[in-house]
N, C-alpha and C. Protein backbone atom coordinates (compact mmCIF):
# COMPACT_ATOMS: atom_id res chain seq x y z
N UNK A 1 6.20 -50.02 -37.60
CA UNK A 1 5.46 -51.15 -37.09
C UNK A 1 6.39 -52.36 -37.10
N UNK A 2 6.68 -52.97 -36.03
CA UNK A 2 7.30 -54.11 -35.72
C UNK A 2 6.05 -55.04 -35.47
N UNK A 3 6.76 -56.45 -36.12
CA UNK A 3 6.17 -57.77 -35.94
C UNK A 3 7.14 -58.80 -35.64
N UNK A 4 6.14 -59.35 -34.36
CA UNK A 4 7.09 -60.26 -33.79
C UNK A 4 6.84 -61.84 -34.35
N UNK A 5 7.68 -63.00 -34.60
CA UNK A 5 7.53 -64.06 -35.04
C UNK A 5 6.25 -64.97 -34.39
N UNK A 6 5.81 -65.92 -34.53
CA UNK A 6 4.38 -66.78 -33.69
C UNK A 6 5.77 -67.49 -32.54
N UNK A 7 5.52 -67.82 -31.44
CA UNK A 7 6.28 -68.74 -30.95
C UNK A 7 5.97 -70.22 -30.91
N UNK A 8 7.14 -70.89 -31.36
CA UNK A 8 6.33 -72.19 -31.43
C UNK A 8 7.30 -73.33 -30.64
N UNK A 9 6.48 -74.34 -29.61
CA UNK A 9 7.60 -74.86 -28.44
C UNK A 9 8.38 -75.60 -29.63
N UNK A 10 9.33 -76.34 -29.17
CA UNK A 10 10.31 -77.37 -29.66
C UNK A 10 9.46 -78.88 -29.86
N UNK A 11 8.70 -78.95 -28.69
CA UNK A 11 7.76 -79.94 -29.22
C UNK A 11 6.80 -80.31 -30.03
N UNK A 12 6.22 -78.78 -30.46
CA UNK A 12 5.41 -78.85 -31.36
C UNK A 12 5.52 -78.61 -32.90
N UNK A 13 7.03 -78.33 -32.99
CA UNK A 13 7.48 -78.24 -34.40
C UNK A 13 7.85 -79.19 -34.84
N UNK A 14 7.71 -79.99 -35.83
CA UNK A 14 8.34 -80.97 -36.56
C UNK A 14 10.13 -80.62 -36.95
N UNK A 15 10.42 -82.13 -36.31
CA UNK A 15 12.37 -81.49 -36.71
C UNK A 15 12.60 -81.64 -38.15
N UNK A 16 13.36 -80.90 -38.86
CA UNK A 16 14.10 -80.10 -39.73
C UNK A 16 15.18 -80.10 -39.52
N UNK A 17 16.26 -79.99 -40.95
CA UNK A 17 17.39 -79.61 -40.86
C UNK A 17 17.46 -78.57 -41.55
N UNK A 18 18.87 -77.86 -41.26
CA UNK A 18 19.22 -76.77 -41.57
C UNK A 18 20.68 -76.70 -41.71
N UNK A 19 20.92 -76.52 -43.19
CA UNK A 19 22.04 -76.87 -43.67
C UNK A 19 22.67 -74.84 -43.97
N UNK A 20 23.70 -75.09 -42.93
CA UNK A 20 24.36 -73.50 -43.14
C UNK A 20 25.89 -73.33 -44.43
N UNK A 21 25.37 -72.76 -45.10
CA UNK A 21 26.41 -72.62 -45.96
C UNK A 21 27.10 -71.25 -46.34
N UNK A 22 28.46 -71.78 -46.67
CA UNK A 22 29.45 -70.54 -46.81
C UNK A 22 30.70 -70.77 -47.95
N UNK A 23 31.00 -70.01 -48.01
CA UNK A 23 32.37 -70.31 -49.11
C UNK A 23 33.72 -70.79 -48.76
N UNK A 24 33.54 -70.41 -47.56
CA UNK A 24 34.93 -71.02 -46.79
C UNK A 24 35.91 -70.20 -46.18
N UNK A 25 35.79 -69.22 -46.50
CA UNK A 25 36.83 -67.91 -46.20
C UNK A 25 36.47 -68.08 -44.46
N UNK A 26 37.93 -67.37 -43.54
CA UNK A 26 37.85 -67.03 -42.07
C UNK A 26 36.79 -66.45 -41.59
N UNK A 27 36.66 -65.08 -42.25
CA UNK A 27 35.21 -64.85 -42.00
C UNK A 27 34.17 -65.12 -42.33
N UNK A 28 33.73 -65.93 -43.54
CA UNK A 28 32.70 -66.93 -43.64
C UNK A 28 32.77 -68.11 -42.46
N UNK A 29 33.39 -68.71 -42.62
CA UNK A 29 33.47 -69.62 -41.43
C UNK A 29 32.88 -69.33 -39.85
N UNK A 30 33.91 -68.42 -39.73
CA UNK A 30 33.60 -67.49 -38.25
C UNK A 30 31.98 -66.96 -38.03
N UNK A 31 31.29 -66.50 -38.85
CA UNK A 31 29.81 -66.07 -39.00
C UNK A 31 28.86 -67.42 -38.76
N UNK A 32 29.31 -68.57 -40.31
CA UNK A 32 28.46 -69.65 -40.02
C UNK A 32 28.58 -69.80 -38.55
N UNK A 33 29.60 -70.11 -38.35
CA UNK A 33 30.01 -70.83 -36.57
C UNK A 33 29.19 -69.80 -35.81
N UNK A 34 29.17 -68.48 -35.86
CA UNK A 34 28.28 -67.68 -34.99
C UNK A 34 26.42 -68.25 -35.02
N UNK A 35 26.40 -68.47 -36.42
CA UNK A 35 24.40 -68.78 -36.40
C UNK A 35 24.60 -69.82 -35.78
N UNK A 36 25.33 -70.83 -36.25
CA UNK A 36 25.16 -72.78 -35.42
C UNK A 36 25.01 -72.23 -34.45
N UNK A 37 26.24 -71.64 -33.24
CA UNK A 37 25.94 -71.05 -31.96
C UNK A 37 24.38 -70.72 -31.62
N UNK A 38 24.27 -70.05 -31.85
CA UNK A 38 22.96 -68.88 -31.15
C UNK A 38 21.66 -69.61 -32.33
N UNK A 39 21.70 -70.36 -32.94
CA UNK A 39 20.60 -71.51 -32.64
C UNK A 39 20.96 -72.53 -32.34
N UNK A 40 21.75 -73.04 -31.57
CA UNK A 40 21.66 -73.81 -30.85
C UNK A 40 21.10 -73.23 -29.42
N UNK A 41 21.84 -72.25 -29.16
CA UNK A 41 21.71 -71.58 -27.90
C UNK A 41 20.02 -71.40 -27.64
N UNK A 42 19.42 -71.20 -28.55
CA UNK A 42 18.02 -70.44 -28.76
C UNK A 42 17.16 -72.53 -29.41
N UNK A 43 17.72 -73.47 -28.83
CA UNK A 43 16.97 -74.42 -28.44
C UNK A 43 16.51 -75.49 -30.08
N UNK A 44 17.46 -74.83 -31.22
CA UNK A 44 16.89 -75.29 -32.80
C UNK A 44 18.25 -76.02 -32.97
């Protein structure tokens, strides 16, 4: 059984931050930089 999230517009959510954290390593870095991406991309 899959469940899908509620969708909720951009307007109707109250803004938030979202603080991404990592240790610092290349591939830590490289990953954070992947989520910032693809929520940004995905409108958050």
């Amino acid at each position: 059984m899959t469940s899908t999230p509620p969708s909720v517009s951009p307007t109707s959510a109250p803004q938030t931050s979202l603080r991404i954290g990592t240790r610092g390593s290349p591939l830590a870095l490289a990953q954070a930089h992947q989520v910032r991406d693809e929520l940004i991309a995905l409108g958050h």
